[in-house]
N, C-alpha and C. Protein backbone atom coordinates (compact mmCIF):
# COMPACT_ATOMS: atom_id res chain seq x y z
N UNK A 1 6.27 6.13 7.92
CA UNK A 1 5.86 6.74 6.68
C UNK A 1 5.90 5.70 5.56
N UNK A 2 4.62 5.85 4.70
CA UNK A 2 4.71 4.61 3.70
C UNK A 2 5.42 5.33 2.46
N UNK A 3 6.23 4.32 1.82
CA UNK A 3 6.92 4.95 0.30
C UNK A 3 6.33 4.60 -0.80
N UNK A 4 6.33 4.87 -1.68
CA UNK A 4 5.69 4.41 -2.91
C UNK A 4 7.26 4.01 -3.84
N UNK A 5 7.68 3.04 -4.24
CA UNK A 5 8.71 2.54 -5.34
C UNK A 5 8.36 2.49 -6.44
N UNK A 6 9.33 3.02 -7.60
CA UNK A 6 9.21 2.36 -8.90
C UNK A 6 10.33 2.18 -9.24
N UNK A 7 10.24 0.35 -9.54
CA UNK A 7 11.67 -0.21 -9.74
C UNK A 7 12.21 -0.12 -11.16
N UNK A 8 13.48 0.08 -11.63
CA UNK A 8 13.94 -0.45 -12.45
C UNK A 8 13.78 -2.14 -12.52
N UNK A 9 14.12 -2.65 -14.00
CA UNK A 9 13.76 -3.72 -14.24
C UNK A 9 14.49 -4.63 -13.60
N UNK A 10 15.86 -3.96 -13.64
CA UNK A 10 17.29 -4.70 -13.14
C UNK A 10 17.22 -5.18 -11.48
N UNK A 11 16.61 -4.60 -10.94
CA UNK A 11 15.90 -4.59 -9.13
C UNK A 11 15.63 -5.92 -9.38
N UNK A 12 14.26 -6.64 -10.03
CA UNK A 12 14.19 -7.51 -10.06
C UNK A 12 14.89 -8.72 -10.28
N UNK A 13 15.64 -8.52 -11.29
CA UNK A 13 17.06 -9.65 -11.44
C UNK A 13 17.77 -9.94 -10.51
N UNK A 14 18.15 -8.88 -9.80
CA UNK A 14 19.23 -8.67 -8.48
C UNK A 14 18.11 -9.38 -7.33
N UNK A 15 17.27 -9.06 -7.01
CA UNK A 15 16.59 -9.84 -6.21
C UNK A 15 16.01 -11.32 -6.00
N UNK A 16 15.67 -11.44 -7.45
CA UNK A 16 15.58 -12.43 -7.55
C UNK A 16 16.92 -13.73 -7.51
N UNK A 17 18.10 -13.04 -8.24
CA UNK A 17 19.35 -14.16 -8.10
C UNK A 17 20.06 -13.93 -6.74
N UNK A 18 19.57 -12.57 -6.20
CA UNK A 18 20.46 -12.78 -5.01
C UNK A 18 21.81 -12.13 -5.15
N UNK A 19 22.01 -11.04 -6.24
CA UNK A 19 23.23 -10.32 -6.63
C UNK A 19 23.45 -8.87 -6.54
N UNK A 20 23.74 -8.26 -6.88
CA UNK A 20 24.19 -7.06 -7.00
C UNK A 20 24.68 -6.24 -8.40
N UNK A 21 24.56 -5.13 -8.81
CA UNK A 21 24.54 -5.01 -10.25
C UNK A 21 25.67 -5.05 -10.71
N UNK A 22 27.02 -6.07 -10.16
CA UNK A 22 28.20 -6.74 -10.87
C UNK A 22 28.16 -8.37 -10.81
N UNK A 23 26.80 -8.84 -10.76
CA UNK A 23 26.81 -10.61 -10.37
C UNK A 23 27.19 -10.72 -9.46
N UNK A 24 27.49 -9.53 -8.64
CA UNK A 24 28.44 -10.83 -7.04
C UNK A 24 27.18 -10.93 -5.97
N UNK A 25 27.79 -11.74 -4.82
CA UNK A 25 26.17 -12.17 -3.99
C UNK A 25 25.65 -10.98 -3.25
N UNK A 26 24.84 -10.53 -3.35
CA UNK A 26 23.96 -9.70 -2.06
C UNK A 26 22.85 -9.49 -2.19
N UNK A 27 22.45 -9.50 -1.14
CA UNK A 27 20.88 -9.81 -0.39
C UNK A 27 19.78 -8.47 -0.73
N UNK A 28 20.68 -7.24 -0.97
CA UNK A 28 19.84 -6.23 -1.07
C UNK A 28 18.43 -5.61 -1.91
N UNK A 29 18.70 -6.17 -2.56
CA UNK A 29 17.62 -6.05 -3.47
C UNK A 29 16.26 -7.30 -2.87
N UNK A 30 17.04 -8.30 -2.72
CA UNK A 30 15.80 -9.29 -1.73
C UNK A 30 14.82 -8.67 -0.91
N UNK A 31 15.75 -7.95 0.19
CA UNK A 31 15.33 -7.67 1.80
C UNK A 31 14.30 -6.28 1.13
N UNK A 32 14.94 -6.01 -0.01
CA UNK A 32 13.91 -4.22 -0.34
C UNK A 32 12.68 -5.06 -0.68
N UNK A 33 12.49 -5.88 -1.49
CA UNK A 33 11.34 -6.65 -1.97
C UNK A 33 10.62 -6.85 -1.21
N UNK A 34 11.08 -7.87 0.33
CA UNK A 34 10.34 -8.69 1.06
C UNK A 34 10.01 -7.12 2.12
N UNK A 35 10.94 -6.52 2.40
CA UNK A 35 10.24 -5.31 3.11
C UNK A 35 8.86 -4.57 2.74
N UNK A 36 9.41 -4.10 1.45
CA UNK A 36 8.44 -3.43 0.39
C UNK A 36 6.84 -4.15 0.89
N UNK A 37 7.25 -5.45 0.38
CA UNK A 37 5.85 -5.73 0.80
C UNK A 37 4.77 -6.04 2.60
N UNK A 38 6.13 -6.36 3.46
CA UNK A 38 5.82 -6.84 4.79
C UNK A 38 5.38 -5.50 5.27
N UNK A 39 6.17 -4.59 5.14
CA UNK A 39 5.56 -2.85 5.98
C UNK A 39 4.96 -2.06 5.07
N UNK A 40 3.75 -2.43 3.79
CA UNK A 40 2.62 -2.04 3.45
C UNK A 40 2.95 -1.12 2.21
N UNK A 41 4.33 -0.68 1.74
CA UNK A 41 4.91 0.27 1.02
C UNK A 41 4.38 -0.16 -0.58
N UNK A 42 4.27 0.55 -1.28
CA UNK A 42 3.38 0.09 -2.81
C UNK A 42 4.80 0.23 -3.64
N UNK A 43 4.13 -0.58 -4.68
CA UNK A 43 5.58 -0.36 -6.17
C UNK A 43 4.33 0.02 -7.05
N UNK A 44 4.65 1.24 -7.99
CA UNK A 44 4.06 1.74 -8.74
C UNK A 44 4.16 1.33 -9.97
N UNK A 45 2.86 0.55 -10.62
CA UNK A 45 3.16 -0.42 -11.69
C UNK A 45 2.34 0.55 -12.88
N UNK A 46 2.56 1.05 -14.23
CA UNK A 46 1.72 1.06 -15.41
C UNK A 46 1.64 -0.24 -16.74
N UNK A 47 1.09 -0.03 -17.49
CA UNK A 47 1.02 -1.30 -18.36
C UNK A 47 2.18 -1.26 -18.99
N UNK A 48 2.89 -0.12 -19.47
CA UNK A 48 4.32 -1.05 -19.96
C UNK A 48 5.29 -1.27 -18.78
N UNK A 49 5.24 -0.69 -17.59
CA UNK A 49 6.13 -1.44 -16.36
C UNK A 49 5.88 -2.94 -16.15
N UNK A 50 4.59 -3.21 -15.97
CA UNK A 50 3.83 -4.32 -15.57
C UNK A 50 4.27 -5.14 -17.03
N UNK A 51 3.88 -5.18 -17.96
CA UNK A 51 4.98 -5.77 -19.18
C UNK A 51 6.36 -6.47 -19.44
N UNK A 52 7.20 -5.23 -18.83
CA UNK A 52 8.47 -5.92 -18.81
C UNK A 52 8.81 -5.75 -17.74
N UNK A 53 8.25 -5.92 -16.26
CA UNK A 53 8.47 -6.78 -15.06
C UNK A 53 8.11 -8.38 -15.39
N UNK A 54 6.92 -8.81 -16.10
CA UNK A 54 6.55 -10.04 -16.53
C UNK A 54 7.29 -10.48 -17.80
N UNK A 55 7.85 -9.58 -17.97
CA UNK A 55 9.13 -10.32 -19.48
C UNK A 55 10.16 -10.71 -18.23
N UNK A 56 10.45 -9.83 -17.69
CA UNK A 56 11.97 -10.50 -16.95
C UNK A 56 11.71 -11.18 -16.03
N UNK A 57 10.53 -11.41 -15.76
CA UNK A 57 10.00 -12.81 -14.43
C UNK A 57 10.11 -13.77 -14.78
N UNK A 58 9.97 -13.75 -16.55
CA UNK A 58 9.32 -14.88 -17.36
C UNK A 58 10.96 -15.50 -17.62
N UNK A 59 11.82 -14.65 -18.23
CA UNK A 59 13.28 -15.47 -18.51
C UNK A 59 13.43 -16.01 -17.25
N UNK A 60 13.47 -15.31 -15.65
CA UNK A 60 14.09 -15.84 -14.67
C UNK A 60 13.06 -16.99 -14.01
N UNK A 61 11.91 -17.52 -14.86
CA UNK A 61 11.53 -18.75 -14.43
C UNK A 61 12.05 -20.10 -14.68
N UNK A 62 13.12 -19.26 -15.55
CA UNK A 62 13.51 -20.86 -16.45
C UNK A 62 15.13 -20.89 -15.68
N UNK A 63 15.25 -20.37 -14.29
CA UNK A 63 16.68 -20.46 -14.27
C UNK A 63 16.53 -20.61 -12.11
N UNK A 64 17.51 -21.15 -12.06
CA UNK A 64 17.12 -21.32 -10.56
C UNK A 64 17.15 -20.21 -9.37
N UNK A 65 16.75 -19.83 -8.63
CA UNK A 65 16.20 -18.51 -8.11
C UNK A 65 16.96 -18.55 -6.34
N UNK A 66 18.01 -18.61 -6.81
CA UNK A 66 18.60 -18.90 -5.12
C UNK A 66 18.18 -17.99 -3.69
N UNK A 67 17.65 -16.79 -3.97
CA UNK A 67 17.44 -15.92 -3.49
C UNK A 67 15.92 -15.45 -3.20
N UNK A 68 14.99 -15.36 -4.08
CA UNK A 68 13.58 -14.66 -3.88
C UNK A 68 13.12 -15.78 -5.60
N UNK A 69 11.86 -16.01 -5.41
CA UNK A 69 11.57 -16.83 -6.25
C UNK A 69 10.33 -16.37 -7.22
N UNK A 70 10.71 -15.89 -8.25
CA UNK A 70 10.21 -15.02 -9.20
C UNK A 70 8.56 -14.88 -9.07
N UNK A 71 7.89 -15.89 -8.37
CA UNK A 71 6.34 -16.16 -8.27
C UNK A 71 6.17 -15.38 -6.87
N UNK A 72 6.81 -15.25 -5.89
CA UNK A 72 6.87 -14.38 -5.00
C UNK A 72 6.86 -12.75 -5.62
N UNK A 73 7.16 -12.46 -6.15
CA UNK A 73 7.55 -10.58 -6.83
C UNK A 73 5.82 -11.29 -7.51
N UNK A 74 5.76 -11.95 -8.53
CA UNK A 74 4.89 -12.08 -9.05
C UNK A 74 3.30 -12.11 -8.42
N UNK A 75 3.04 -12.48 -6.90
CA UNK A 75 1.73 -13.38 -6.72
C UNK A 75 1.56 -12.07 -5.39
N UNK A 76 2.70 -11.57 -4.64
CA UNK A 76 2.90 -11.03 -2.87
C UNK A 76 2.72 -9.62 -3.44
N UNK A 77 3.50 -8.86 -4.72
CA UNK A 77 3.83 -7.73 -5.04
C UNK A 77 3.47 -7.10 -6.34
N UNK A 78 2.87 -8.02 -7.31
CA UNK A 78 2.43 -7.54 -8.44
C UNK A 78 0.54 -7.48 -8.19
N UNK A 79 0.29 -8.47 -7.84
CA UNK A 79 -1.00 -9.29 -8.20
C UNK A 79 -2.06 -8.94 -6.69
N UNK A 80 -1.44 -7.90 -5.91
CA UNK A 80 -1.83 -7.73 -4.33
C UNK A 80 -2.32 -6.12 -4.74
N UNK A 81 -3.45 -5.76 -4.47
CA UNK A 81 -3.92 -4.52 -4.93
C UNK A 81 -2.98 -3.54 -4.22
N UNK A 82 -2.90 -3.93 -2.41
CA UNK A 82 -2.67 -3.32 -1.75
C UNK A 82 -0.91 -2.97 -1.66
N UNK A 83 -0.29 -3.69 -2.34
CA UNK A 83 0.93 -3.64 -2.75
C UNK A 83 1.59 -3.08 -3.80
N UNK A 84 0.53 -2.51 -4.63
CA UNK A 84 1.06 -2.08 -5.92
C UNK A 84 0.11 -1.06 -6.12
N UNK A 85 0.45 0.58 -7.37
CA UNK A 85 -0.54 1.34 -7.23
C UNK A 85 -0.20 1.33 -8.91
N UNK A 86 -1.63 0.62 -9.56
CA UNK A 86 -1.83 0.94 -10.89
C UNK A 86 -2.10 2.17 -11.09
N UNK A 87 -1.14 2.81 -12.13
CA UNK A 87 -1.52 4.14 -12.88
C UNK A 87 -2.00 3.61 -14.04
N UNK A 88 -2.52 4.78 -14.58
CA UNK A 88 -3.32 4.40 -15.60
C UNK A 88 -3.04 5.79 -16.75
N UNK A 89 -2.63 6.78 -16.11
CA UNK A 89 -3.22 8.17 -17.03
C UNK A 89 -1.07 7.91 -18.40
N UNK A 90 -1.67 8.91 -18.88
CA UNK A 90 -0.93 8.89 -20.46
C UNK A 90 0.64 9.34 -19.76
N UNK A 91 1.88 8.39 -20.09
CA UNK A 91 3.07 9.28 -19.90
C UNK A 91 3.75 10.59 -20.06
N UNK A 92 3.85 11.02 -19.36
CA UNK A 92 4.36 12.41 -19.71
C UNK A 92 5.29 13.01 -20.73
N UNK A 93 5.91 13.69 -21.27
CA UNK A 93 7.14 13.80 -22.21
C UNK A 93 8.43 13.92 -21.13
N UNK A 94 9.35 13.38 -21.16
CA UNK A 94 10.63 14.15 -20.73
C UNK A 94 10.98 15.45 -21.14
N UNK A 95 11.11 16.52 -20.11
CA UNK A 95 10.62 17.62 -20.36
C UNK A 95 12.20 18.08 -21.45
N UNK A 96 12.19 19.64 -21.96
CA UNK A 96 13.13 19.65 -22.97
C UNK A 96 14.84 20.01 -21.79
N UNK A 97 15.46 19.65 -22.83
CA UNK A 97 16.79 20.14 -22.17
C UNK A 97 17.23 18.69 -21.43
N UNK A 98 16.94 17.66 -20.85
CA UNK A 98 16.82 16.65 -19.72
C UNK A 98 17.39 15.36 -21.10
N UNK A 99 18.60 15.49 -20.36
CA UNK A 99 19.38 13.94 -20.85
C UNK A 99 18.91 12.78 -20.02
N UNK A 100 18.63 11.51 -20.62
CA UNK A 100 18.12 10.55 -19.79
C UNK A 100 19.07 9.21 -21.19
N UNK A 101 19.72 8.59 -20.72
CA UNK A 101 19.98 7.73 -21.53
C UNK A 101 18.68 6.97 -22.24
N UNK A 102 18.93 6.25 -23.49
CA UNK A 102 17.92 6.30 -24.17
C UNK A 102 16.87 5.01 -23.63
N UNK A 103 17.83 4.23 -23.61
CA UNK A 103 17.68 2.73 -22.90
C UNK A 103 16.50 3.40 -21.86
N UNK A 104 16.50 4.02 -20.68
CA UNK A 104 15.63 4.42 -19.49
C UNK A 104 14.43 5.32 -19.98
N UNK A 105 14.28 5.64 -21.46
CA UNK A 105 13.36 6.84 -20.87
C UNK A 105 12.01 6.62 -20.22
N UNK A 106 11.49 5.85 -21.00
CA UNK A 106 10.20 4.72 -20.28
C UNK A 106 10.64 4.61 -19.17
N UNK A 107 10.82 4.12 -18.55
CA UNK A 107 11.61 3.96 -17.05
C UNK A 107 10.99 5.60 -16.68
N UNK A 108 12.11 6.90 -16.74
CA UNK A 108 11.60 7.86 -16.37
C UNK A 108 10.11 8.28 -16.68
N UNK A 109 10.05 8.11 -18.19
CA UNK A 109 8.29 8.71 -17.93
C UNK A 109 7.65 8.45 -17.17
N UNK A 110 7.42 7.12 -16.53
CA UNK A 110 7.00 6.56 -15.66
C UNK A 110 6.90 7.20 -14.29
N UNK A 111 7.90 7.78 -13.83
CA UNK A 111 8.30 8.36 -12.73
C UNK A 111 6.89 9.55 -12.73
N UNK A 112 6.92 9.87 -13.86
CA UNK A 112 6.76 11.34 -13.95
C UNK A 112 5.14 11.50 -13.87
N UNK A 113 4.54 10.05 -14.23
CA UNK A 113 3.40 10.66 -13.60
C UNK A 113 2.97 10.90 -11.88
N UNK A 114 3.26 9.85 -10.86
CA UNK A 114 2.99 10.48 -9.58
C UNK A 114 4.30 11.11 -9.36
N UNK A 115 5.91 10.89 -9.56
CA UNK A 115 6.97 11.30 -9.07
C UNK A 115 7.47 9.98 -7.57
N UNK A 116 6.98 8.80 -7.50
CA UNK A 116 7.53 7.89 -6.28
C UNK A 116 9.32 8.30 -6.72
N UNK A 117 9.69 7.27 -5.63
CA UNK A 117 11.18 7.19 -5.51
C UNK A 117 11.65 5.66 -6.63
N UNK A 118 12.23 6.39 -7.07
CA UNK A 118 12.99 5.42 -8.36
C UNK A 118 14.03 4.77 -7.68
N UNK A 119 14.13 3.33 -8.07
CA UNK A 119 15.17 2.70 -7.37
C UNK A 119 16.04 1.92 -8.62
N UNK A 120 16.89 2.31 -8.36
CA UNK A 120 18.03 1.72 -9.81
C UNK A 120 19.40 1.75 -9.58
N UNK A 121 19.39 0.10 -9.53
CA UNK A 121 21.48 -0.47 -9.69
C UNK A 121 22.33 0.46 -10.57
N UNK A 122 21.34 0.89 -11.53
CA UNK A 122 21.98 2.05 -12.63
C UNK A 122 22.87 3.30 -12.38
N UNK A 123 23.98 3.17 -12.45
CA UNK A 123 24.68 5.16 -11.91
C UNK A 123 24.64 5.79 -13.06
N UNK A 124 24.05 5.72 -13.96
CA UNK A 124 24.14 6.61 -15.38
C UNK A 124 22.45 7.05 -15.33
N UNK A 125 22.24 5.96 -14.60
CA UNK A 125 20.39 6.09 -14.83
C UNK A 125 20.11 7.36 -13.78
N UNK A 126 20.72 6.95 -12.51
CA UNK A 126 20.82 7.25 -11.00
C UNK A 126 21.08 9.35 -11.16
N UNK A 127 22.19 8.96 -11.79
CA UNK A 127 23.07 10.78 -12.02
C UNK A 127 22.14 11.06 -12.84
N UNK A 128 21.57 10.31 -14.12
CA UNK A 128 20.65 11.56 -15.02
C UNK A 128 19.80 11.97 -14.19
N UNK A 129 19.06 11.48 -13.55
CA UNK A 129 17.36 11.43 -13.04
C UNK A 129 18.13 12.75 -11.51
N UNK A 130 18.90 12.46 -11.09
CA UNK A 130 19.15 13.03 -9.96
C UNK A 130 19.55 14.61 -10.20
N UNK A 131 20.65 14.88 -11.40
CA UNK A 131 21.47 16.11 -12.16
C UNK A 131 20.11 17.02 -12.63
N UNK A 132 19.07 16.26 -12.86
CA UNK A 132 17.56 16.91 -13.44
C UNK A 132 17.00 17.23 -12.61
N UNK A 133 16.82 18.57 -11.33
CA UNK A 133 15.60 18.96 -10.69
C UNK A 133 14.37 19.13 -11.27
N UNK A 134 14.13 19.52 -12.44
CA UNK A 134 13.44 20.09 -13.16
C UNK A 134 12.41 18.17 -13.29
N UNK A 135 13.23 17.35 -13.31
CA UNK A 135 12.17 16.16 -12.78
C UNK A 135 11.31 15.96 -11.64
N UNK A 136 11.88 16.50 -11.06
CA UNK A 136 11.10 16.58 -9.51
C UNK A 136 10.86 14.69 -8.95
N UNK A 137 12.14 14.27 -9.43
CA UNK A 137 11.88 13.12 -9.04
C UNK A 137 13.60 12.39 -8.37
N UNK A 138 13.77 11.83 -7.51
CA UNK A 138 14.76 11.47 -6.75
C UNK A 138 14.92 10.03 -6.96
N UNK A 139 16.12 9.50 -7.57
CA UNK A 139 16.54 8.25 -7.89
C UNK A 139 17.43 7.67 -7.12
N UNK A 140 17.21 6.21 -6.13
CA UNK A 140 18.19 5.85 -5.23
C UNK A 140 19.17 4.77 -5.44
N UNK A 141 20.26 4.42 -5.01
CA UNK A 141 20.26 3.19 -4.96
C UNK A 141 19.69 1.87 -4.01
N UNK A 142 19.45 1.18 -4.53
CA UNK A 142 18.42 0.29 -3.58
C UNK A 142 18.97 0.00 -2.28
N UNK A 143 20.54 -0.03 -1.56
CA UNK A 143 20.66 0.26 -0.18
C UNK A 143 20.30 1.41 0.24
N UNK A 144 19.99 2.44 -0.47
CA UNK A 144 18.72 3.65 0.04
C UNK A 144 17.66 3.24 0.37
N UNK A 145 17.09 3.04 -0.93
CA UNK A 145 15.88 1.71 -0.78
C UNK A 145 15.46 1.64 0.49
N UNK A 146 17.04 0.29 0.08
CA UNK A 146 16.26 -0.25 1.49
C UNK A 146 16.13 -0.07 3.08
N UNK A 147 16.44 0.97 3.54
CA UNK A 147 16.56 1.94 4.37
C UNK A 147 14.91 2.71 4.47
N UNK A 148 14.76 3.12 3.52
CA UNK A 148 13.26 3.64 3.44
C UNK A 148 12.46 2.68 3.73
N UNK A 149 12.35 1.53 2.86
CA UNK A 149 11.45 0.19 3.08
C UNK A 149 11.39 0.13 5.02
N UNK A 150 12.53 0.36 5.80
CA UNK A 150 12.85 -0.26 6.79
C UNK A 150 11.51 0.61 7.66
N UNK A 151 10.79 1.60 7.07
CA UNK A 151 10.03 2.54 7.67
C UNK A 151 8.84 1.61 7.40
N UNK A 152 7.77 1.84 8.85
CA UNK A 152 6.50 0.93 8.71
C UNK A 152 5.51 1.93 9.41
């Protein structure tokens, strides 16, 4: 079964340095990346995702990439039709009643137009999006992830 992803921004950092969302080393966020793209699975990009995925590609070009090398996310997973599914239509509102820290809501609107699986180092991000049925949208952590990715 193919998945459709939409990453938090932080996915990319972690993948790219090769960490985990306390700086320490792990691979997980890598292996979701390089999966993501090897078994055909899309990351769901709109123009402000696609924005500040290329803001945080852009700081981590200037820093050494021990792990996944920022032009890889950039050239295999952004820039590959078949790897990524541009939306295009208007964000939705976060519907009423629905706490989402403020920092994420972009992040969630996002979700909300097809509903893919949200992947986020975040547990504040993780519990809002999850505590909300009324989103109709399911937020993992990326060793979920990457478990799904593992499907081809």
């Amino acid at each position: 079964m193919k998945h459709r992803f939409l990453l938090d921004f932080n996915i990319i950092y972690h993948a790219v340095r090769g960490v985990d969302e306390h700086d320490e080393p792990d691979t997980t966020c890598t292996e979701l990346l390089l999966l993501i793209g090897r078994n055909c699975h899309t990351i769901v990009v709109n123009s402000y995702l696609f924005e500040q995925y290329l803001a945080r590609l852009n700081e981590l070009f200037h820093t050494k990439a021990p792990a996944l090398p920022p032009i890889y996310f950039l050239m295999q997973l952004l820039l590959k039709a078949e790897k990524f599914s541009q939306e295009t239509k208007e964000l939705p509102p976060i519907p009423q009643g629905v706490e989402i820290p403020r920092e994420d809501i972009q992040i969630v609107r996002s979700t909300l137009v097809s509903r893919p699986v949200l992947v986020a180092a975040d547990g504040e991000l993780r519990d809002a999006v999850n505590s909300s049925p009324i989103l109709g949208v399911r937020a993992v952590r990326p060793a979920e992830a990457l478990a799904l990715a593992h499907d081809s």
